[in-house]
N, C-alpha and C. Protein backbone atom coordinates (compact mmCIF):
# COMPACT_ATOMS: atom_id res chain seq x y z
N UNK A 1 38.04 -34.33 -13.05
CA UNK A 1 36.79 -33.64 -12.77
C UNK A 1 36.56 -32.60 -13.85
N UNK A 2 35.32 -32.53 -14.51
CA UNK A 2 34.98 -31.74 -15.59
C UNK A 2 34.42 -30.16 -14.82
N UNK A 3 34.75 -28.76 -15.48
CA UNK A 3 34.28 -28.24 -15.01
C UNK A 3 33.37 -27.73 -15.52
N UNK A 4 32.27 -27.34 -15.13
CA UNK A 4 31.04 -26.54 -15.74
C UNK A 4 31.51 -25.55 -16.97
N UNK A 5 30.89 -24.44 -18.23
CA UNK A 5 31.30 -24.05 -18.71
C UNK A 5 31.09 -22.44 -17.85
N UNK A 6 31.81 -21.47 -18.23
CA UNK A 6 31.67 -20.51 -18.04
C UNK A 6 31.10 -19.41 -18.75
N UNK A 7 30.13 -18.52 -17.64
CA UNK A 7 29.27 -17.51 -18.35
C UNK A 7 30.09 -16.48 -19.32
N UNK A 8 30.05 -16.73 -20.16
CA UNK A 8 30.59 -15.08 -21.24
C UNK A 8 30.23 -14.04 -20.67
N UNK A 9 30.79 -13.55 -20.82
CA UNK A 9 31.00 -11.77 -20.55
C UNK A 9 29.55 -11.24 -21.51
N UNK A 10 29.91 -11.68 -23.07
CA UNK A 10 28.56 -11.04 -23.74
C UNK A 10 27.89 -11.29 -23.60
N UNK A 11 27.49 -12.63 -22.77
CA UNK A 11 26.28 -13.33 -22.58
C UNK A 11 25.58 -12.46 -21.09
N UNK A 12 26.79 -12.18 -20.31
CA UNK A 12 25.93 -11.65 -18.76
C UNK A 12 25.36 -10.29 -19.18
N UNK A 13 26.68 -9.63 -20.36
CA UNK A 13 25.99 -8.15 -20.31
C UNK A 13 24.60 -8.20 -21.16
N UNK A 14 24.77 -8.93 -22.16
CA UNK A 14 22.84 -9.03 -22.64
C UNK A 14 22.41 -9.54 -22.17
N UNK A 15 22.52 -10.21 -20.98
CA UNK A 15 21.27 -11.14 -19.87
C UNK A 15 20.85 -9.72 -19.05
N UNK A 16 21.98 -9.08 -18.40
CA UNK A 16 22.02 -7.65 -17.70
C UNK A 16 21.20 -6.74 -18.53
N UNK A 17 21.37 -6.63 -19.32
CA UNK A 17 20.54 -5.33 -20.44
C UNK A 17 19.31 -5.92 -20.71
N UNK A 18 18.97 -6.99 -20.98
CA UNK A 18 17.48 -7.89 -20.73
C UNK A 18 16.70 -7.67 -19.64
N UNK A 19 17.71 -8.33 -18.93
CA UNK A 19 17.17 -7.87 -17.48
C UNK A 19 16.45 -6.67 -17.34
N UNK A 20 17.22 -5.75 -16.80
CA UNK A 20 16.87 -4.42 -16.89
C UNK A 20 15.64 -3.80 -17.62
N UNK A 21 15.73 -4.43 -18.62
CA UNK A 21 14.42 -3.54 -19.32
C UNK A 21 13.59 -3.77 -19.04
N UNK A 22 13.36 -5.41 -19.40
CA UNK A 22 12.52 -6.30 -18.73
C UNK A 22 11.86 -5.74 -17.19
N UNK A 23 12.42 -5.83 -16.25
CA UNK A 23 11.87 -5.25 -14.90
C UNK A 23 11.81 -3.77 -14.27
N UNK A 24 12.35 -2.99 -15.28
CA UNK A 24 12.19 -1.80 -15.10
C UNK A 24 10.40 -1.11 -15.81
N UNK A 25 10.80 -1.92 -17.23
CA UNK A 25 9.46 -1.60 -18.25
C UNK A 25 8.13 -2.29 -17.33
N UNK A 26 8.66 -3.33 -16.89
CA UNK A 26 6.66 -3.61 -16.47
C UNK A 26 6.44 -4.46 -16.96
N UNK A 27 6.83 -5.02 -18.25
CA UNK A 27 6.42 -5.94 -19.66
C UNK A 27 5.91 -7.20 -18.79
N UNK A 28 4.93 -7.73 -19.21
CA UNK A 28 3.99 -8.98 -19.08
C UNK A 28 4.42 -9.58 -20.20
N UNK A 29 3.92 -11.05 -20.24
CA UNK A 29 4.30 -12.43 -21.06
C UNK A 29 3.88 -11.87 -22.50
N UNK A 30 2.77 -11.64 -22.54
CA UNK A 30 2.38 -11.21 -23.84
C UNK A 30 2.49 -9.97 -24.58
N UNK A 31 3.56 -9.26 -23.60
CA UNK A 31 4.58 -8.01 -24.43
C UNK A 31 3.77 -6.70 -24.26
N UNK A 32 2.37 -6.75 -23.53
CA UNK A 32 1.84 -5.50 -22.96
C UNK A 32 2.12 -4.90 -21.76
N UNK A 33 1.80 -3.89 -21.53
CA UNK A 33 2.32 -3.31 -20.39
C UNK A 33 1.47 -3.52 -19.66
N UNK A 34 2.06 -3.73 -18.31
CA UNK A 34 0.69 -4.05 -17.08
C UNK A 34 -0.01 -2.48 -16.77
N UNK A 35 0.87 -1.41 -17.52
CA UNK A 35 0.23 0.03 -17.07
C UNK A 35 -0.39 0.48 -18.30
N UNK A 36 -0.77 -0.40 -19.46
CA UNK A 36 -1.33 0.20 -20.40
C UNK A 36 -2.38 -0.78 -21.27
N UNK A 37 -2.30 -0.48 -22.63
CA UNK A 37 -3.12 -1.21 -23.48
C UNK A 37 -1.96 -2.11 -24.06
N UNK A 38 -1.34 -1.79 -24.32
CA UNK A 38 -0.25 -2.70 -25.44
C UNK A 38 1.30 -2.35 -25.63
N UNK A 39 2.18 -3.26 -26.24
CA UNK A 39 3.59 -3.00 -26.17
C UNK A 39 3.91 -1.55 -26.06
N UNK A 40 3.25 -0.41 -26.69
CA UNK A 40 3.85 0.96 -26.57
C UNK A 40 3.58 1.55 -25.67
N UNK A 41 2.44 1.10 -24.87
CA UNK A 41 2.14 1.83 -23.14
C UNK A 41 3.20 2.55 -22.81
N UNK A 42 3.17 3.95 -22.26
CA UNK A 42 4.36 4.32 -21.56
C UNK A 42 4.10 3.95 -20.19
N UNK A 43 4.94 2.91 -18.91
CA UNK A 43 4.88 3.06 -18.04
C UNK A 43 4.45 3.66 -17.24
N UNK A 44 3.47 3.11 -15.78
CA UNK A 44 3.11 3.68 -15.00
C UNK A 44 4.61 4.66 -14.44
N UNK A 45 4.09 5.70 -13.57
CA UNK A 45 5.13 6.02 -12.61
C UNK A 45 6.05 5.33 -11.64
N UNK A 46 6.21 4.74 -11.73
CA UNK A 46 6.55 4.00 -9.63
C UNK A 46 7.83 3.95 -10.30
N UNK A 47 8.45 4.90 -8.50
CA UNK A 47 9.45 4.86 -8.71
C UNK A 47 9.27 4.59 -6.93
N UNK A 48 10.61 3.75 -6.88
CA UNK A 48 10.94 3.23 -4.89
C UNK A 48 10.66 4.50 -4.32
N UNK A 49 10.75 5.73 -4.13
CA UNK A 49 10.31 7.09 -3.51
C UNK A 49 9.08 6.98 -3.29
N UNK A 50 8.04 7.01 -4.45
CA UNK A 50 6.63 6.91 -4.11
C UNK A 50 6.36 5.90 -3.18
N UNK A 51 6.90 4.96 -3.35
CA UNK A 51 6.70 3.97 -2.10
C UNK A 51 5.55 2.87 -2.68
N UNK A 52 6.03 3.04 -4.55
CA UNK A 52 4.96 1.77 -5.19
C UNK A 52 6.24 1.38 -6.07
N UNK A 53 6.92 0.33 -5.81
CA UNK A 53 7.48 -0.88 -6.75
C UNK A 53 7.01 -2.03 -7.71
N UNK A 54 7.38 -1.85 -8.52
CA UNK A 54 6.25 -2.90 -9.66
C UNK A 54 7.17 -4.38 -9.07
N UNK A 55 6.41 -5.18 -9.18
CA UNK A 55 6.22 -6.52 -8.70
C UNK A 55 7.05 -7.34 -9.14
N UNK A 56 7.89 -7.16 -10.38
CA UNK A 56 9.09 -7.82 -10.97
C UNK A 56 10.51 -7.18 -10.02
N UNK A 57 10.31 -5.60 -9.76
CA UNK A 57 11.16 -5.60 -9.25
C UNK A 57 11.60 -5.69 -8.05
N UNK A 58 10.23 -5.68 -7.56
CA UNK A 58 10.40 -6.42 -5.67
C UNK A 58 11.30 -7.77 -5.54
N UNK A 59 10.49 -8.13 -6.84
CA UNK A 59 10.99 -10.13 -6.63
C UNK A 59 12.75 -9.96 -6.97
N UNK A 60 12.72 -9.40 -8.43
CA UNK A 60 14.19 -9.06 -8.76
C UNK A 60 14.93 -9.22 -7.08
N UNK A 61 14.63 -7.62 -6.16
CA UNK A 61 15.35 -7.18 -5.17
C UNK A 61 15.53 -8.60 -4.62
N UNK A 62 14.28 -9.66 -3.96
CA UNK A 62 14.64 -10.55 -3.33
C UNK A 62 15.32 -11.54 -3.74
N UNK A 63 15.74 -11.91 -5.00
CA UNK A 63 16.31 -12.83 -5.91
C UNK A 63 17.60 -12.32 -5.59
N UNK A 64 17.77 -11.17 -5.46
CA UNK A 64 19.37 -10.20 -5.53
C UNK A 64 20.01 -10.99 -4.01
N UNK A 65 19.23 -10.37 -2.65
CA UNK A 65 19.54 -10.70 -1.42
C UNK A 65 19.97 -12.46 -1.48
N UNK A 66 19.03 -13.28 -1.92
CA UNK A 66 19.38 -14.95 -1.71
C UNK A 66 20.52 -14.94 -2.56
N UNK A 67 20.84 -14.87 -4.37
CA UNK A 67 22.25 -14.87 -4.51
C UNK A 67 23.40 -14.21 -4.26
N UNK A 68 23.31 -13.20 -3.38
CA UNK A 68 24.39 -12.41 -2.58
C UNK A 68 24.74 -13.47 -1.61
N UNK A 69 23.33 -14.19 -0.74
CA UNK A 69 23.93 -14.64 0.31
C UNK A 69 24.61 -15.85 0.17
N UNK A 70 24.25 -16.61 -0.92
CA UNK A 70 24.63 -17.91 -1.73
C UNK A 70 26.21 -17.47 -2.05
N UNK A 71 26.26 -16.14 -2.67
CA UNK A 71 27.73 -16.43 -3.04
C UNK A 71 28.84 -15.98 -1.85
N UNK A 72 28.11 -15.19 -1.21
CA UNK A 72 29.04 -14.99 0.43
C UNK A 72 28.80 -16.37 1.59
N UNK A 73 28.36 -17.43 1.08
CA UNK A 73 28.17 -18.68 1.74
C UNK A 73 29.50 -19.23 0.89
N UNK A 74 29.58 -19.15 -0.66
CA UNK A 74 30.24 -19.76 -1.16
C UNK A 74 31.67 -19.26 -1.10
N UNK A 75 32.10 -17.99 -0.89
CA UNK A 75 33.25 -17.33 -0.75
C UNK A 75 33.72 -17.78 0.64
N UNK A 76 32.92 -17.71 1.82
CA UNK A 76 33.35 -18.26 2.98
C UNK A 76 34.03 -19.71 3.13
N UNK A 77 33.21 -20.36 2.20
CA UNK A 77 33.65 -21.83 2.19
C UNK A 77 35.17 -21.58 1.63
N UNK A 78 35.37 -21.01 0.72
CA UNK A 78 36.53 -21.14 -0.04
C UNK A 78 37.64 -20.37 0.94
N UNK A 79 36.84 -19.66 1.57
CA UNK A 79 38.47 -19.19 2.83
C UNK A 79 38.37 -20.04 3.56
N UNK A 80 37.79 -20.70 4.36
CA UNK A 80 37.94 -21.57 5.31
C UNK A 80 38.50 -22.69 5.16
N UNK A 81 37.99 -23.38 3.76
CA UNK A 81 39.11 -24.48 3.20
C UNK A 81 39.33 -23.95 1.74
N UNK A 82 40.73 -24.36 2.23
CA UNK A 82 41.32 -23.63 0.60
C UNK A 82 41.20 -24.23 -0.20
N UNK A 83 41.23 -25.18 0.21
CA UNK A 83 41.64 -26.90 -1.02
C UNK A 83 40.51 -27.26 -1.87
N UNK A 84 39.47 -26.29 -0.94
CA UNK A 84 38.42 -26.61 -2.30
C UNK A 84 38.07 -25.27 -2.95
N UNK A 85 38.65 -23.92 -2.91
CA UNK A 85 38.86 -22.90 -3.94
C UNK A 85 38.45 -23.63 -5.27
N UNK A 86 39.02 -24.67 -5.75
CA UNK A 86 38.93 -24.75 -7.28
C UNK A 86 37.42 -25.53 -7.56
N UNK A 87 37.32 -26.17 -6.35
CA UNK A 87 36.02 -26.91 -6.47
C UNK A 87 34.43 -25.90 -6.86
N UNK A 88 34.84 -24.89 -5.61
CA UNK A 88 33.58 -23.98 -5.38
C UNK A 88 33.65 -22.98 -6.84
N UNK A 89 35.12 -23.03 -7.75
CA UNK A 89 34.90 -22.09 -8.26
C UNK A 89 33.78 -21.43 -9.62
N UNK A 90 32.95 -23.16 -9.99
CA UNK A 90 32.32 -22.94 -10.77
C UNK A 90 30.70 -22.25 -9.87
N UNK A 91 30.59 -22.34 -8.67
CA UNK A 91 29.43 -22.20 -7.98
C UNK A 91 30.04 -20.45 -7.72
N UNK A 92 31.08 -19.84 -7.57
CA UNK A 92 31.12 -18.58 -7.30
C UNK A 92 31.19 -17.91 -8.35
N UNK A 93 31.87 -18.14 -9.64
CA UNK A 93 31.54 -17.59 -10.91
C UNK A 93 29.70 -17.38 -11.11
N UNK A 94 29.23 -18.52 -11.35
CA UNK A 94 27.87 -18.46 -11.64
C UNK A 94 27.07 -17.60 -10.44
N UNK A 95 26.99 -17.27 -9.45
CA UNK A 95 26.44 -16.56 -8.34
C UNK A 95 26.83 -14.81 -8.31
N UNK A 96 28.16 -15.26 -8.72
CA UNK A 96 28.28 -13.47 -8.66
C UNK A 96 28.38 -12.74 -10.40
N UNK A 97 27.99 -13.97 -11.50
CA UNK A 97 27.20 -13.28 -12.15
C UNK A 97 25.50 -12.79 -12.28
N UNK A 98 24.95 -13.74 -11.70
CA UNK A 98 23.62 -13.56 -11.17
C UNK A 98 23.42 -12.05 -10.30
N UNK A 99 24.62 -11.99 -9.16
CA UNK A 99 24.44 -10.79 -8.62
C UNK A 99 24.67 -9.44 -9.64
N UNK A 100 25.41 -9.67 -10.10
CA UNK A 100 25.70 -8.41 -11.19
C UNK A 100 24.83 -8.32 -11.81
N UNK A 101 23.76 -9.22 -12.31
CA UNK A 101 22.93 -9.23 -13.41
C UNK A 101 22.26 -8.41 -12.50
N UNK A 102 21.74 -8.91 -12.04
CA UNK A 102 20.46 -8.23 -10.97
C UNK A 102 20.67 -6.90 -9.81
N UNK A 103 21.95 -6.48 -9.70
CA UNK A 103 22.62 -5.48 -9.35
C UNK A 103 22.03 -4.12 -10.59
N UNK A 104 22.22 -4.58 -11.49
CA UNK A 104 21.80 -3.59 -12.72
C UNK A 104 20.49 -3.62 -13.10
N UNK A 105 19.76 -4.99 -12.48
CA UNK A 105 18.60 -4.65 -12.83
C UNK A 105 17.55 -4.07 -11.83
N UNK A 106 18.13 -3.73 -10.71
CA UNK A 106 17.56 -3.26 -9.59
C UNK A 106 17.59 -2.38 -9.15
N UNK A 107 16.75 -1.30 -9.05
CA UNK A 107 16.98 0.08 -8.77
C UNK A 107 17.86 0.48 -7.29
N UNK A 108 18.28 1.31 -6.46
CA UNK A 108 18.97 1.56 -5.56
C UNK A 108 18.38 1.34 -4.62
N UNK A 109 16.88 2.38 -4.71
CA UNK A 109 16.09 1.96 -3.79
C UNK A 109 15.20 0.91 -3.28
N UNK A 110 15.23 0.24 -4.62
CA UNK A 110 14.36 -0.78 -4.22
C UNK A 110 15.43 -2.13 -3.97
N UNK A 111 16.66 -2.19 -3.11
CA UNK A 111 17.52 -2.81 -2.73
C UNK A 111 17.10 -3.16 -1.55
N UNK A 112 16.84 -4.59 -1.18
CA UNK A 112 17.09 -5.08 0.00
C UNK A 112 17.96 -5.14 0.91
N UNK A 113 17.84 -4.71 2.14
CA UNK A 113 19.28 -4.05 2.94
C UNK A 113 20.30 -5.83 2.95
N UNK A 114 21.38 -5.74 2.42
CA UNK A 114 22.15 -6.35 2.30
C UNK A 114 22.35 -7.68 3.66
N UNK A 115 22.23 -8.99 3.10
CA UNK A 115 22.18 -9.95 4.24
C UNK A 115 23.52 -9.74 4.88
N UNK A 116 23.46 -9.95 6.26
CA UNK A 116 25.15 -10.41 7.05
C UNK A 116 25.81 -11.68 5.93
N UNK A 117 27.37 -10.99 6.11
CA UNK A 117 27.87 -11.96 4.93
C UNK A 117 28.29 -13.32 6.12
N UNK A 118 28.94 -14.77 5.10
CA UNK A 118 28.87 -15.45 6.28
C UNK A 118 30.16 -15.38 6.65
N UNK A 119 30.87 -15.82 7.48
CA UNK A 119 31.81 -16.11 8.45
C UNK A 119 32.79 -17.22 8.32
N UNK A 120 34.27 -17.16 8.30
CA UNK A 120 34.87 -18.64 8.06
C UNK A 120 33.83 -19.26 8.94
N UNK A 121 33.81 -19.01 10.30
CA UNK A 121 33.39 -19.69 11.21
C UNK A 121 31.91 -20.24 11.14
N UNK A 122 30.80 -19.83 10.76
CA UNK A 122 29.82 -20.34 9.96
C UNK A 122 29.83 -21.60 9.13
N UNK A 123 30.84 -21.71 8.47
CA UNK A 123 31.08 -22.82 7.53
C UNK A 123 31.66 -24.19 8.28
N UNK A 124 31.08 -25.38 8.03
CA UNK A 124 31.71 -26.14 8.90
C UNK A 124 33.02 -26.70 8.62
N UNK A 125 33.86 -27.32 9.59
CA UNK A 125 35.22 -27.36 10.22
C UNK A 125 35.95 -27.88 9.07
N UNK A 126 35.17 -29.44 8.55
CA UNK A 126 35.34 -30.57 7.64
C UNK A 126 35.02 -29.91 6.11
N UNK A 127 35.85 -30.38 5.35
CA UNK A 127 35.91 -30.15 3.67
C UNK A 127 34.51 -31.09 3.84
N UNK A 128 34.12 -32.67 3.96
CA UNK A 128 33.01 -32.82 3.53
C UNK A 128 31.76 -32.09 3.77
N UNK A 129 31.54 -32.31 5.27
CA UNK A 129 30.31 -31.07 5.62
C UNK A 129 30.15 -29.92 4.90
N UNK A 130 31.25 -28.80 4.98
CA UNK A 130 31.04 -27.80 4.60
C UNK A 130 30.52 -27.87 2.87
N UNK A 131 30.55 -28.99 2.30
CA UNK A 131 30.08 -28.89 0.88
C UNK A 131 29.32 -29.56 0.80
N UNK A 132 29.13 -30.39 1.79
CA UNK A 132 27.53 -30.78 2.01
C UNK A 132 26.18 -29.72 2.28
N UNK A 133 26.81 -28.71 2.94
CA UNK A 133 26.28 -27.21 3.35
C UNK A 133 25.99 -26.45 1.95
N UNK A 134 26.67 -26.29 1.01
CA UNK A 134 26.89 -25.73 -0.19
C UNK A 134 25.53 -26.56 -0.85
N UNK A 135 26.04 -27.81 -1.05
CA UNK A 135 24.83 -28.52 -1.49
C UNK A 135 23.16 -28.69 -1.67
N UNK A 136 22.98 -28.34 0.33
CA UNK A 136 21.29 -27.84 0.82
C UNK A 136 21.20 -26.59 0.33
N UNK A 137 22.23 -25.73 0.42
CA UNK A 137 21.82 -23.99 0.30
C UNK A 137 21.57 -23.94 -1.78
N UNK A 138 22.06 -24.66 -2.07
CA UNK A 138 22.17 -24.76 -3.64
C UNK A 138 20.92 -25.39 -3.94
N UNK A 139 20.32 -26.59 -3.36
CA UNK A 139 19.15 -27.20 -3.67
C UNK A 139 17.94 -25.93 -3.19
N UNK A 140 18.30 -25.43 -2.04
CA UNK A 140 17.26 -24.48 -1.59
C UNK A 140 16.95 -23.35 -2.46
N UNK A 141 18.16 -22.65 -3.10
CA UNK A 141 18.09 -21.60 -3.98
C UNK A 141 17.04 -21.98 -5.36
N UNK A 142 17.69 -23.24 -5.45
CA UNK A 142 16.54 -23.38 -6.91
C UNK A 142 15.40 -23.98 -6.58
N UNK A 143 14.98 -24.20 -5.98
CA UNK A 143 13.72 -24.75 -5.42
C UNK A 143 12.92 -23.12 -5.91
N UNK A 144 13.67 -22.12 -4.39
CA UNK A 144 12.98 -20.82 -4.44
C UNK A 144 13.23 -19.93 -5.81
N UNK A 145 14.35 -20.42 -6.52
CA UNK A 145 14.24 -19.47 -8.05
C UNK A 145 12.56 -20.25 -8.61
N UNK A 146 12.30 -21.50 -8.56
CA UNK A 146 11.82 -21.81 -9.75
C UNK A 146 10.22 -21.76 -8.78
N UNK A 147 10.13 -21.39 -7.65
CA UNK A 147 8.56 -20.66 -7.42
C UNK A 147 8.68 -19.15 -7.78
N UNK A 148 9.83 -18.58 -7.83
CA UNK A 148 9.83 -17.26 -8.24
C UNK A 148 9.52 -17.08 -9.60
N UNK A 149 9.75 -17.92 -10.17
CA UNK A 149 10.01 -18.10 -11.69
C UNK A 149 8.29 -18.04 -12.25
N UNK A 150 7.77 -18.75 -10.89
CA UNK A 150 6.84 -18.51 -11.40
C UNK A 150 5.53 -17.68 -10.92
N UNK A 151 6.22 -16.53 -10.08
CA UNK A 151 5.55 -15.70 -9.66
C UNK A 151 5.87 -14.11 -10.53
N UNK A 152 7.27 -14.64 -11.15
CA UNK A 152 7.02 -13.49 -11.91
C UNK A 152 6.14 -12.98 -13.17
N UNK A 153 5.84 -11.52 -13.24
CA UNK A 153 4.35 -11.16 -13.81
C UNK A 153 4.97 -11.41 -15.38
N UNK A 154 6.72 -10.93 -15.91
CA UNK A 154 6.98 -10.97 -16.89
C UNK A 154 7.43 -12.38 -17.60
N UNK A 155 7.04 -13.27 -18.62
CA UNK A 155 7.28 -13.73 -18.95
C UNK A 155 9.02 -14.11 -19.40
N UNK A 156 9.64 -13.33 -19.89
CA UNK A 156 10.85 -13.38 -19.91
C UNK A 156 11.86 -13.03 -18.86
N UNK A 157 11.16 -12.43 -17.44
CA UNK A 157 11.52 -12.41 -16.33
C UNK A 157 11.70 -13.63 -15.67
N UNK A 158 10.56 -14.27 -15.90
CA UNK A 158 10.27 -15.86 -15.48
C UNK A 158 11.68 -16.69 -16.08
N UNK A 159 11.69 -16.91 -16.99
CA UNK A 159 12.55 -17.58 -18.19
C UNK A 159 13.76 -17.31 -17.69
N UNK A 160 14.46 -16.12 -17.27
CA UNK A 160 15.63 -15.12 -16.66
C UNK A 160 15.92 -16.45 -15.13
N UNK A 161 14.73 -16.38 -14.56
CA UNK A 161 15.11 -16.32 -13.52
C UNK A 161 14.43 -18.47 -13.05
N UNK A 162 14.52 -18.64 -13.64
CA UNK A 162 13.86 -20.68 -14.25
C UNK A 162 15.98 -20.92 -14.55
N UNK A 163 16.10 -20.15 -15.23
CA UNK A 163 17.75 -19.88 -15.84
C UNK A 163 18.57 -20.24 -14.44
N UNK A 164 18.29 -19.30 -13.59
CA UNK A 164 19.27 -18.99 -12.72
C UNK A 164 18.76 -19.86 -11.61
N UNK A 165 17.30 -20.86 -11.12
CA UNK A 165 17.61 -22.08 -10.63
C UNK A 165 17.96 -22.97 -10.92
N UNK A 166 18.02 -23.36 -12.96
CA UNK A 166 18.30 -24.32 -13.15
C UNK A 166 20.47 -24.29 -13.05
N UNK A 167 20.64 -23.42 -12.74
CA UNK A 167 22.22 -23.19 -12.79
C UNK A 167 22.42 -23.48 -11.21
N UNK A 168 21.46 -23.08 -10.31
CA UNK A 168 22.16 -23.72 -9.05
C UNK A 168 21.43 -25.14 -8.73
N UNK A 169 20.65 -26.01 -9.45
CA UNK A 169 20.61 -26.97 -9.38
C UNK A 169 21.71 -27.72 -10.03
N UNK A 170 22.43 -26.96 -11.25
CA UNK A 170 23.92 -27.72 -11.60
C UNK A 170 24.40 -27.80 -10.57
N UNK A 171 24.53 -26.55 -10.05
CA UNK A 171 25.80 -26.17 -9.23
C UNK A 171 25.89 -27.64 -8.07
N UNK A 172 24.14 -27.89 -7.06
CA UNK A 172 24.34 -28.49 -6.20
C UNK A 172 24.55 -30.08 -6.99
N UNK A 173 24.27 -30.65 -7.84
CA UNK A 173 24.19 -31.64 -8.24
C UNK A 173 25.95 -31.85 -8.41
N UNK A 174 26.69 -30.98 -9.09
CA UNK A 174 27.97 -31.42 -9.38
C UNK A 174 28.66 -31.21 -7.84
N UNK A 175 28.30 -29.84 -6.50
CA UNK A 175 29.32 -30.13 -5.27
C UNK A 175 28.61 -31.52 -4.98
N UNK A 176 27.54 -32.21 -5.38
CA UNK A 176 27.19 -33.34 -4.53
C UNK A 176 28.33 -34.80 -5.16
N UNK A 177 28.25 -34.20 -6.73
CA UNK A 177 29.19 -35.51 -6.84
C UNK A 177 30.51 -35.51 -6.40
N UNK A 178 31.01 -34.11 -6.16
CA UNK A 178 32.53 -34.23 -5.84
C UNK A 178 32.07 -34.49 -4.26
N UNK A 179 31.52 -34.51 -3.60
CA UNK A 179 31.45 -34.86 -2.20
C UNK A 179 31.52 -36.21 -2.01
N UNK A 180 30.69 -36.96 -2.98
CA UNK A 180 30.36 -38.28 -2.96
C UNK A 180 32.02 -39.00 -3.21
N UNK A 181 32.70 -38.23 -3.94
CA UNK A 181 33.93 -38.54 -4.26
C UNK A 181 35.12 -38.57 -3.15
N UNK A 182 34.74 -37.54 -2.84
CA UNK A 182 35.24 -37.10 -1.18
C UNK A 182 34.93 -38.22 -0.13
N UNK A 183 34.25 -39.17 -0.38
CA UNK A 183 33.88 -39.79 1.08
C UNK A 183 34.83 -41.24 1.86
């Protein structure tokens, strides 16, 4: 079994520092500010206190909550059956760099109160099921990255986050073949 490659370190922290600017600044596709005339606009105000969040970083926040819960779906699986630890491990690498990315790119306040994590018991009994489970929640994630993708206002926000469904469409496509293998 081949395993996926793994995210670099330099690669998450300049995806992270991208990030960040990216949804903190405001920046639209064509590099103007949505609070001004052009690339040097200084930013509107909004900060989560005022109780006005710019629209990249709402989505950011909700992008944050689904791969938190994706990778506490995926950590559960891996306590409940051990035997597939090595299987899940390319789907928990890639998820809880996503969270970190977006951990930094998300202000404190504008944090979505953290989903219930899941439960051995949540996960089902059987090694196949339970990565059959992995599978729907993996197809579901990128479905919803890649309408996000395209609801975001920033162009390279979009691109960021097109990135991070097309990585959990790896993800479900490869637990589907080791399942298929499994049967």
């Amino acid at each position: 079994m081949r395993t996926p490659p793994r995210l670099s370190r330099r690669r998450a922290v300049g995806g992270a520092a991208a990030l960040t600017a990216l949804v903190v600044s405001g920046c639209t596709q064509d590099g103007a500010s949505r609070t001004g005339s052009g690339p040097s606009a200084t930013p509107r105000s909004e900060t989560p206190t005022q109780g006005r969040v710019p629209p990249d970083v709402t989505l950011a926040a909700a992008v944050l909550r689904d791969e938190q819960t994706m990778l506490d779906q995926v950590a559960a699986t891996a306590r409940r059956h051990p035997g597939l630890a090595e299987t899940v491990s390319g789907a928990r690498s890639t998820h809880r760099a996503h969270v970190r990315l977006l951990r930094q790119a998300v202000p404190d306040g504008a944090r979505p109160t953290p989903p219930r994590p899941f439960r051995p018991g949540q996960v089902p009994r059987r090694p196949g099921p339970a990565l059959a489970a992995l599978v729907r929640a993996e197809t579901r994630l990128s479905a919803d990255g890649q309408r996000n993708a395209v609801r975001a206002e920033s162009g390279s926000f979009a691109r960021v986050l097109a990135s991070m469904a097309a990585a959990s469409a790896q993800q479900a496509a490869r637990l589907a073949d080791v399942a298929a293998d499994r049967r």
